[in-house]
PDB file of N, CA and C in Angstrom:
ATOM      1  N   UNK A   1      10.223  14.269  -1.768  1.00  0.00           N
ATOM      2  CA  UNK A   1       9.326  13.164  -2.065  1.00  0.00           C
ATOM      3  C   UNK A   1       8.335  13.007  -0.905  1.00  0.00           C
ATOM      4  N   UNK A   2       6.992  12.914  -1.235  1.00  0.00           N
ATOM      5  CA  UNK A   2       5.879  12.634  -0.292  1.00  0.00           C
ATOM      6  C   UNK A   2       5.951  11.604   0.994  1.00  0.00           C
ATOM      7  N   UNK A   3       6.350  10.345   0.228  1.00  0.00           N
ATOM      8  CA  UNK A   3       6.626   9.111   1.211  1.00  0.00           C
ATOM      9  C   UNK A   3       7.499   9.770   1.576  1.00  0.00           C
ATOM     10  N   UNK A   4       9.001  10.114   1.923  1.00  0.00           N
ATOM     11  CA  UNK A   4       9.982  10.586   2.740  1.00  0.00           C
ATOM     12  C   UNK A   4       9.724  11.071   3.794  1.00  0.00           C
ATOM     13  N   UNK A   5       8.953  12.185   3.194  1.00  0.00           N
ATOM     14  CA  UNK A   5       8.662  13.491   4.105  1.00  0.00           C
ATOM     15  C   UNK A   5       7.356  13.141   4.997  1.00  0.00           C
ATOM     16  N   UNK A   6       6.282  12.339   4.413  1.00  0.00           N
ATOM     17  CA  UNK A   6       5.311  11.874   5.377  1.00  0.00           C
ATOM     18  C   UNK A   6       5.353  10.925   6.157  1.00  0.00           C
ATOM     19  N   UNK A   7       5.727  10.200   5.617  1.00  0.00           N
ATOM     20  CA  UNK A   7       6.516   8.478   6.115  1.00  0.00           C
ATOM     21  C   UNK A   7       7.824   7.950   6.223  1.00  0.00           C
ATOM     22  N   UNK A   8       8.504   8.559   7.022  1.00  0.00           N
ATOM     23  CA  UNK A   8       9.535   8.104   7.162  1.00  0.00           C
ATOM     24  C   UNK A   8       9.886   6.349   7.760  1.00  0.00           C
ATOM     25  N   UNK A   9       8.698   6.196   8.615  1.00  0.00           N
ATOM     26  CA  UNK A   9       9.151   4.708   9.023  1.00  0.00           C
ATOM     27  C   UNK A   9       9.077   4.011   8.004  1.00  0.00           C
ATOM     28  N   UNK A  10       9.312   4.301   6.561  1.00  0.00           N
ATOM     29  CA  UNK A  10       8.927   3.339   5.750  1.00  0.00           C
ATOM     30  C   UNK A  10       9.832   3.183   4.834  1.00  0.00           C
ATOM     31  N   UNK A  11      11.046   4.581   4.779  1.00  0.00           N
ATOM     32  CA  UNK A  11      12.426   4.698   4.032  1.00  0.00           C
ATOM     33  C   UNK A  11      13.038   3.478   3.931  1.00  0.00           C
ATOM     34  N   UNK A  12      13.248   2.631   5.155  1.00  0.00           N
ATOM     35  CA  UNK A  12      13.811   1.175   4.565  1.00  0.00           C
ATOM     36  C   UNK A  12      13.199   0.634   3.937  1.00  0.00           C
ATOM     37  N   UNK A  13      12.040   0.591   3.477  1.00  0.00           N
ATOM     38  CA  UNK A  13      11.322  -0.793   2.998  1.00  0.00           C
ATOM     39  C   UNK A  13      10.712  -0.330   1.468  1.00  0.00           C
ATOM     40  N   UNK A  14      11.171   0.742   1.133  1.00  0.00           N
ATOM     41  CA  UNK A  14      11.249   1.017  -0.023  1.00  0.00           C
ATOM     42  C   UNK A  14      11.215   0.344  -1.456  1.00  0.00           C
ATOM     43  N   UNK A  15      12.374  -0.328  -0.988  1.00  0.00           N
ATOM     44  CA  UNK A  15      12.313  -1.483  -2.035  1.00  0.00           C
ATOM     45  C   UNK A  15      11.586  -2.883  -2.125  1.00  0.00           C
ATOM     46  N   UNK A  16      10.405  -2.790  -0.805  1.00  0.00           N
ATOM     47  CA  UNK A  16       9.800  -3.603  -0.759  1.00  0.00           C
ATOM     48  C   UNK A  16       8.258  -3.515  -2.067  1.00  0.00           C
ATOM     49  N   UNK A  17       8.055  -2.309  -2.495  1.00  0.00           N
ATOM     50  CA  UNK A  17       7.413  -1.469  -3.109  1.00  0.00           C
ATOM     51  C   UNK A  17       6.741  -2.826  -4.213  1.00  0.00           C
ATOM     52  N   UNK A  18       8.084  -3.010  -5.061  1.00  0.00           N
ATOM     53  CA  UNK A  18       7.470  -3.841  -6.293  1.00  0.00           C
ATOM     54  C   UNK A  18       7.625  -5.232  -5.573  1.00  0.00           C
ATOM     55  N   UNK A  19       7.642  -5.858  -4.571  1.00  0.00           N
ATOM     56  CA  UNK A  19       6.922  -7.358  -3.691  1.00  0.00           C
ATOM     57  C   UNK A  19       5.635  -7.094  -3.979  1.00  0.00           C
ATOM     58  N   UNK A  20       5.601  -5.933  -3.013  1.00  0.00           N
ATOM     59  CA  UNK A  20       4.040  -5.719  -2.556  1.00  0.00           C
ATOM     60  C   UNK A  20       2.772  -5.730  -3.665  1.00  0.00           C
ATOM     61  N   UNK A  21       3.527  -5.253  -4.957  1.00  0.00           N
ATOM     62  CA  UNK A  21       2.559  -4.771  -5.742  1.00  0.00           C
ATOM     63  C   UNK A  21       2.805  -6.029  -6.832  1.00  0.00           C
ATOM     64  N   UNK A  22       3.727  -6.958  -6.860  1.00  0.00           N
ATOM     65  CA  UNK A  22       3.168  -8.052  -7.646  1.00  0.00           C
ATOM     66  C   UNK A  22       2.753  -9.333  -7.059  1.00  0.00           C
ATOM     67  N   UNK A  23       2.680  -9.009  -5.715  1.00  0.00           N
ATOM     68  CA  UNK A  23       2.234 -10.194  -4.910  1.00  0.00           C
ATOM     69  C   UNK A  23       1.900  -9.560  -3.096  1.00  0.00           C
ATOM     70  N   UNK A  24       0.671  -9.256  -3.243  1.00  0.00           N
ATOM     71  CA  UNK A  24       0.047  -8.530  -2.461  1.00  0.00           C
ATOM     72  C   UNK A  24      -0.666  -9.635  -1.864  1.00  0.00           C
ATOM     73  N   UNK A  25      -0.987  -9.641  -0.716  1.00  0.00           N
ATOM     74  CA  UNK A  25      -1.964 -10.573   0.166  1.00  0.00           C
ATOM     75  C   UNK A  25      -3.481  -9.803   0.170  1.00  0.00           C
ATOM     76  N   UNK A  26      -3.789  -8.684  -0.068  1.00  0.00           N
ATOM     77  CA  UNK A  26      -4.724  -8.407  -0.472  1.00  0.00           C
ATOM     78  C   UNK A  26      -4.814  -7.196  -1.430  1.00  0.00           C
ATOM     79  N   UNK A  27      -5.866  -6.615  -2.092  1.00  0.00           N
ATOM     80  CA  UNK A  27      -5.857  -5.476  -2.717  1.00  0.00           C
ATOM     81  C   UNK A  27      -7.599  -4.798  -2.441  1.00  0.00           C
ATOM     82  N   UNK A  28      -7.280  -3.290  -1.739  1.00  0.00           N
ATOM     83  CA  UNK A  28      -8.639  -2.778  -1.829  1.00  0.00           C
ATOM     84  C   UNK A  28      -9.102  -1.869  -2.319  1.00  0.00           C
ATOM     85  N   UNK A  29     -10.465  -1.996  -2.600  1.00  0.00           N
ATOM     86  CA  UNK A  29     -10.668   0.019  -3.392  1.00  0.00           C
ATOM     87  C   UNK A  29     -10.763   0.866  -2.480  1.00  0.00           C
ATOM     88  N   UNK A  30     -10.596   2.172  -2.732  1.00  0.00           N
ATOM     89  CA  UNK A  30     -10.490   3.177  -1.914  1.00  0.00           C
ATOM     90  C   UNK A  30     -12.225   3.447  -1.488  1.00  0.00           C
ATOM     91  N   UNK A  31     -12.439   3.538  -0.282  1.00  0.00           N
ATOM     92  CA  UNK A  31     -14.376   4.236  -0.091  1.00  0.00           C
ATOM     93  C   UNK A  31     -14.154   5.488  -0.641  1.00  0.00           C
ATOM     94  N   UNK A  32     -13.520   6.321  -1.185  1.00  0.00           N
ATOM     95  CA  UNK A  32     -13.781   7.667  -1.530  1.00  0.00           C
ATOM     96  C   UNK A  32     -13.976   7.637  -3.041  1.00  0.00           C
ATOM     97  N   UNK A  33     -12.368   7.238  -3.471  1.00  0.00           N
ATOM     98  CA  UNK A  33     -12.503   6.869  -5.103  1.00  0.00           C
ATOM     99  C   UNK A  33     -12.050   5.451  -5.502  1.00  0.00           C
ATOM    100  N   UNK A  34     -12.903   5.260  -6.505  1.00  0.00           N
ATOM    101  CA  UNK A  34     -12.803   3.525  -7.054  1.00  0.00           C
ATOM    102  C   UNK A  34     -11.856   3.891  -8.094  1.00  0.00           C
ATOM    103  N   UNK A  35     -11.288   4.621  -8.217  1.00  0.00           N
ATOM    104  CA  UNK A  35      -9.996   4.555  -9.264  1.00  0.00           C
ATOM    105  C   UNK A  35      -8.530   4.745  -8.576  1.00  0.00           C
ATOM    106  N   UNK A  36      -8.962   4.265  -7.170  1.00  0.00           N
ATOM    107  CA  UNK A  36      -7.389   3.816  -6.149  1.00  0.00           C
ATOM    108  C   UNK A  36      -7.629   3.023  -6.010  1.00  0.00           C
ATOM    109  N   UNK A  37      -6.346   1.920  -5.854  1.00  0.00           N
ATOM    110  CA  UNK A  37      -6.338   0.713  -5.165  1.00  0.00           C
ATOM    111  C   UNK A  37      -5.488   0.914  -3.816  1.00  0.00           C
ATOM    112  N   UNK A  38      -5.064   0.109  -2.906  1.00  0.00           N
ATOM    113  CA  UNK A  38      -4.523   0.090  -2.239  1.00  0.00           C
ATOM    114  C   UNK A  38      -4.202  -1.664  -2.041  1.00  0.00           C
ATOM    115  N   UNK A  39      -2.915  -1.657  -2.058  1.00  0.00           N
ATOM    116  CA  UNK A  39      -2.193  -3.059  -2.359  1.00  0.00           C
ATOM    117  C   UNK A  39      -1.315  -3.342  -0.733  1.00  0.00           C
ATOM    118  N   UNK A  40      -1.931  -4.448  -0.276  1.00  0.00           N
ATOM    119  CA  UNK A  40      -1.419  -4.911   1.296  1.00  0.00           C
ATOM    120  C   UNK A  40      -0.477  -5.848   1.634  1.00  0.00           C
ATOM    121  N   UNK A  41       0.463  -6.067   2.355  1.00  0.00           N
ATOM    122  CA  UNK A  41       1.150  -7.089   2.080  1.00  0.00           C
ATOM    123  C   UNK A  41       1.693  -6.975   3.872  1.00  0.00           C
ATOM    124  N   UNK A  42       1.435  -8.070   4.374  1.00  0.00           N
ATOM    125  CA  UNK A  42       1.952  -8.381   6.089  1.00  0.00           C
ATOM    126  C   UNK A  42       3.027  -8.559   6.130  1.00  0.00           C
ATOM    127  N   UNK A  43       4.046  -8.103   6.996  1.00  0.00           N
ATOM    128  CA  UNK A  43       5.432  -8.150   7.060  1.00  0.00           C
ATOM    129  C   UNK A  43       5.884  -8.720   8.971  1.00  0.00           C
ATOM    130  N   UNK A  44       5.612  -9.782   9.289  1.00  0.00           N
ATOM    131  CA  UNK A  44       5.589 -10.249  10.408  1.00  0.00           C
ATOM    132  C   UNK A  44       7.167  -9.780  11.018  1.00  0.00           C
ATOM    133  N   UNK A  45       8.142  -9.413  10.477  1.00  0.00           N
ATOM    134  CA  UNK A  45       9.379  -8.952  10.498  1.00  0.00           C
ATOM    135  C   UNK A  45       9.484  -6.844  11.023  1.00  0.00           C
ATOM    136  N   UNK A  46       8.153  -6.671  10.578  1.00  0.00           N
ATOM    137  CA  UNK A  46       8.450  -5.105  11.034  1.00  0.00           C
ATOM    138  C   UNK A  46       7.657  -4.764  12.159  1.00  0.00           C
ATOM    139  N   UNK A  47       8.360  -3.792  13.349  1.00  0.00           N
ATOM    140  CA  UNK A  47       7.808  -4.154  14.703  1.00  0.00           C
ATOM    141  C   UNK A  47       7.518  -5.610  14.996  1.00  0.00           C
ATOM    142  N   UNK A  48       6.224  -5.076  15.693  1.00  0.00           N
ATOM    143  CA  UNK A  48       5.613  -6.499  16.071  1.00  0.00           C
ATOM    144  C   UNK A  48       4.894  -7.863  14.720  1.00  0.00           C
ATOM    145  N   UNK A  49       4.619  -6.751  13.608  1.00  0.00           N
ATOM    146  CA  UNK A  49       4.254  -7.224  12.636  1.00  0.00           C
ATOM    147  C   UNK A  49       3.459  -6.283  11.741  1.00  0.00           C
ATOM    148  N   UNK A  50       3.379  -5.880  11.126  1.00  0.00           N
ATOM    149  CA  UNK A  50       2.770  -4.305  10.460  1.00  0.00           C
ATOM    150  C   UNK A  50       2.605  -4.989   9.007  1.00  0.00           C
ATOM    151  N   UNK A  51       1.352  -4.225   8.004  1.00  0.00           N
ATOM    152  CA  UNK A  51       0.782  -4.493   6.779  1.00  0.00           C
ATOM    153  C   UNK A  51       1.572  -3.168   6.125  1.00  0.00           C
ATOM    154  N   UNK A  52       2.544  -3.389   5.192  1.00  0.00           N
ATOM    155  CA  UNK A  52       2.522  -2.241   4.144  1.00  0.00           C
ATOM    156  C   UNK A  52       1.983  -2.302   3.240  1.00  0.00           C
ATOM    157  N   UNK A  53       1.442  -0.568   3.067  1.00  0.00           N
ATOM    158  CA  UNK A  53       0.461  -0.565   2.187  1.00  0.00           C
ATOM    159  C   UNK A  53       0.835   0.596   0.986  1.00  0.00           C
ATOM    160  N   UNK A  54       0.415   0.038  -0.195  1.00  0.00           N
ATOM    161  CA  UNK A  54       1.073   1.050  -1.436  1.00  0.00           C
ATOM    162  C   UNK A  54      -0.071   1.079  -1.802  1.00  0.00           C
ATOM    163  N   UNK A  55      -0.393   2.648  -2.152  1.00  0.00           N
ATOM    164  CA  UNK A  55      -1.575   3.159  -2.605  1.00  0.00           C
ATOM    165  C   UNK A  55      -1.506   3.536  -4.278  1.00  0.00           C
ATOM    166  N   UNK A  56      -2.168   3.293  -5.298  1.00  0.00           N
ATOM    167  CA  UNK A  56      -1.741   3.301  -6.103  1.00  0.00           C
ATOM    168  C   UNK A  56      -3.313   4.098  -7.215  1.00  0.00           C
ATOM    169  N   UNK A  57      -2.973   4.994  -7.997  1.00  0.00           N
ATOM    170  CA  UNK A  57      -3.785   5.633  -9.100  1.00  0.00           C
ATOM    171  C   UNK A  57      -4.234   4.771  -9.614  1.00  0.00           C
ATOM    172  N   UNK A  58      -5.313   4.220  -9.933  1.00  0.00           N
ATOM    173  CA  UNK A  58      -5.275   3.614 -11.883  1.00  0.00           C
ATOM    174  C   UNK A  58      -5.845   4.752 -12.651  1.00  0.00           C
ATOM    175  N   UNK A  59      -5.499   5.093 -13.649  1.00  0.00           N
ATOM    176  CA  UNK A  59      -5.819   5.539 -14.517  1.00  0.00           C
ATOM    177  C   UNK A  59      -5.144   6.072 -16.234  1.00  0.00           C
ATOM    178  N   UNK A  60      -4.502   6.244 -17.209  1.00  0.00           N
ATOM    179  CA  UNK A  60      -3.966   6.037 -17.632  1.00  0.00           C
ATOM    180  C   UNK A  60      -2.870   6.163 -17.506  1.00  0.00           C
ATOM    181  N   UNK A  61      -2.096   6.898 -16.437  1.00  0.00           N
ATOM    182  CA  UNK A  61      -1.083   7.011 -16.033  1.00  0.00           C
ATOM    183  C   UNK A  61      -0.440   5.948 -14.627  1.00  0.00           C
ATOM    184  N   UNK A  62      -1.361   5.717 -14.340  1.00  0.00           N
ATOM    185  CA  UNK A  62      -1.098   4.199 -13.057  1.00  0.00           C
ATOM    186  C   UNK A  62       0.155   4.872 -12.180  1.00  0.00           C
ATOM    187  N   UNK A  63      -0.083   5.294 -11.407  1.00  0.00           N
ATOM    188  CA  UNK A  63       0.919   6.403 -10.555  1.00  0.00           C
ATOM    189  C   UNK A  63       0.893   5.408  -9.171  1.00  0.00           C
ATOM    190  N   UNK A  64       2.014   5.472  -8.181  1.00  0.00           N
ATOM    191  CA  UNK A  64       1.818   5.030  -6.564  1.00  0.00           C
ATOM    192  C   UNK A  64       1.297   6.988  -6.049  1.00  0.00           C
ATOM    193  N   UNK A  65       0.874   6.676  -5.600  1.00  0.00           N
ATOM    194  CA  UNK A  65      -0.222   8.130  -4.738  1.00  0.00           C
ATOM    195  C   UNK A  65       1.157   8.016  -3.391  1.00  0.00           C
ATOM    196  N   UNK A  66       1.144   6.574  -2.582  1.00  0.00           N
ATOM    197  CA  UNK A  66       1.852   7.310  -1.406  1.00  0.00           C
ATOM    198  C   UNK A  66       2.029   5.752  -0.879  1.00  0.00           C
ATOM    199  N   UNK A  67       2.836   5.490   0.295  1.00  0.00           N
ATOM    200  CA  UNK A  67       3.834   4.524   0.591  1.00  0.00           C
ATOM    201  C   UNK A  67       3.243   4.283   2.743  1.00  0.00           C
ATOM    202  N   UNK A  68       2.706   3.559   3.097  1.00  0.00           N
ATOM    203  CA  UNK A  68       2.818   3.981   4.435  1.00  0.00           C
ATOM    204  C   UNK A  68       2.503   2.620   5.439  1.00  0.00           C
ATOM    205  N   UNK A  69       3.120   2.110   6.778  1.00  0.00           N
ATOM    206  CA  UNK A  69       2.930   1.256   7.120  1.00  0.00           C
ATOM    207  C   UNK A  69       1.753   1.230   8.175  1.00  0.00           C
ATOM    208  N   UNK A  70       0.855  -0.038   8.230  1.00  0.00           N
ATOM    209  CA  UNK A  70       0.000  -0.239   9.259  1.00  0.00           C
ATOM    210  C   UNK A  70      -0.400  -1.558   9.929  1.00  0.00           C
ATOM    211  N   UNK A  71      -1.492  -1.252  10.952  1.00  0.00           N
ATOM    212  CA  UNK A  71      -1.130  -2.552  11.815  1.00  0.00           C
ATOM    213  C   UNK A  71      -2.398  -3.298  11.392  1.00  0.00           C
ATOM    214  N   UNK A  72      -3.133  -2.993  10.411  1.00  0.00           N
ATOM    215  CA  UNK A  72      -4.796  -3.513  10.027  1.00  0.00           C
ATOM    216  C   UNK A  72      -5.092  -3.124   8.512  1.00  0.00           C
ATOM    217  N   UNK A  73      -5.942  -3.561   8.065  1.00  0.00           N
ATOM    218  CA  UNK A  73      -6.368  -3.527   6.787  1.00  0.00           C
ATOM    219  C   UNK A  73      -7.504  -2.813   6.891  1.00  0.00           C
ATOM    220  N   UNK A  74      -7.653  -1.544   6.265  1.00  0.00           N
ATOM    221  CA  UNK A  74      -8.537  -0.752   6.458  1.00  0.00           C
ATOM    222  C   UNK A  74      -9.571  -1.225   5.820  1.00  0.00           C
ATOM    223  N   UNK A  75     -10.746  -0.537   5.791  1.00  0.00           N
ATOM    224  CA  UNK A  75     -12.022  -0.246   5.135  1.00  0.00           C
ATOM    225  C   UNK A  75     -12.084  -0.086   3.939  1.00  0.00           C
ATOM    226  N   UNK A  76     -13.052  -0.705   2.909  1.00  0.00           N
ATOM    227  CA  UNK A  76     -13.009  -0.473   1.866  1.00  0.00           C
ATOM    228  C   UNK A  76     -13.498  -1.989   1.171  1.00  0.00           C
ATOM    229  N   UNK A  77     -14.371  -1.918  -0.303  1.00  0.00           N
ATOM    230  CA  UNK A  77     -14.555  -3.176  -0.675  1.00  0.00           C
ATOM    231  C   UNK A  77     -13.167  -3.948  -1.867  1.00  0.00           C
ATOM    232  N   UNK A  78     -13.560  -4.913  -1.056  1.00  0.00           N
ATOM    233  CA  UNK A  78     -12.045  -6.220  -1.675  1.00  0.00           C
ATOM    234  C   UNK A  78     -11.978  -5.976  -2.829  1.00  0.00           C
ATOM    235  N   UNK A  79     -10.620  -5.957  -3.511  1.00  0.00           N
ATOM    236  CA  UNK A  79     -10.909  -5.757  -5.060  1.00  0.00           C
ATOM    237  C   UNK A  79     -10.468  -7.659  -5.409  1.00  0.00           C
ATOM    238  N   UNK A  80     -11.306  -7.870  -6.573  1.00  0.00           N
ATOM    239  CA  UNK A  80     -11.183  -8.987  -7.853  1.00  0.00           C
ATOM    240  C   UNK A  80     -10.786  -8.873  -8.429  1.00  0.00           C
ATOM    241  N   UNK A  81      -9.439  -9.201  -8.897  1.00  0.00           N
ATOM    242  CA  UNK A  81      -9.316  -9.358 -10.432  1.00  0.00           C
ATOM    243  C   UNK A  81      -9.457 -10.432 -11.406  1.00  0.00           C
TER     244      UNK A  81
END
């Protein structure tokens, strides 16, 4: 599995996956393609405090792309729903 093997600091929080993605503190589009989102959620509990972020397809298949933790909210315009 991708997340495993790329991201391991993130094997525990795995099951944080569906938090994040039905109650996200923010959601952004990708600058490359507007048919990713990327769904953010602050976890003041990991390290010092780190944003996990679930990257996610839309398209008719609505896939997670990949799983990985960070300390900022990247680039990219805010998504609305």
């Amino acid at each position: 599995m991708h997340i495993i093997q790329r991201h391991p600091d993130v094997i525990d929080h795995l099951p944080k996956i569906k938090e994040i993605l039905l109650a996200p503190d923010e959601i952004r589009i990708d600058s490359y393609d507007s048919s990713v989102l990327l769904f953010y959620k602050f976890f003041d509990r990991i390290n010092v405090g780190k944003y996990l972020v679930v990257i996610v397809k839309t398209n008719e298949r609505n896939f997670i792309l990949t799983f990985y933790s960070t300390y900022r909210i990247k680039s990219g315009e805010k998504y609305e729903n």
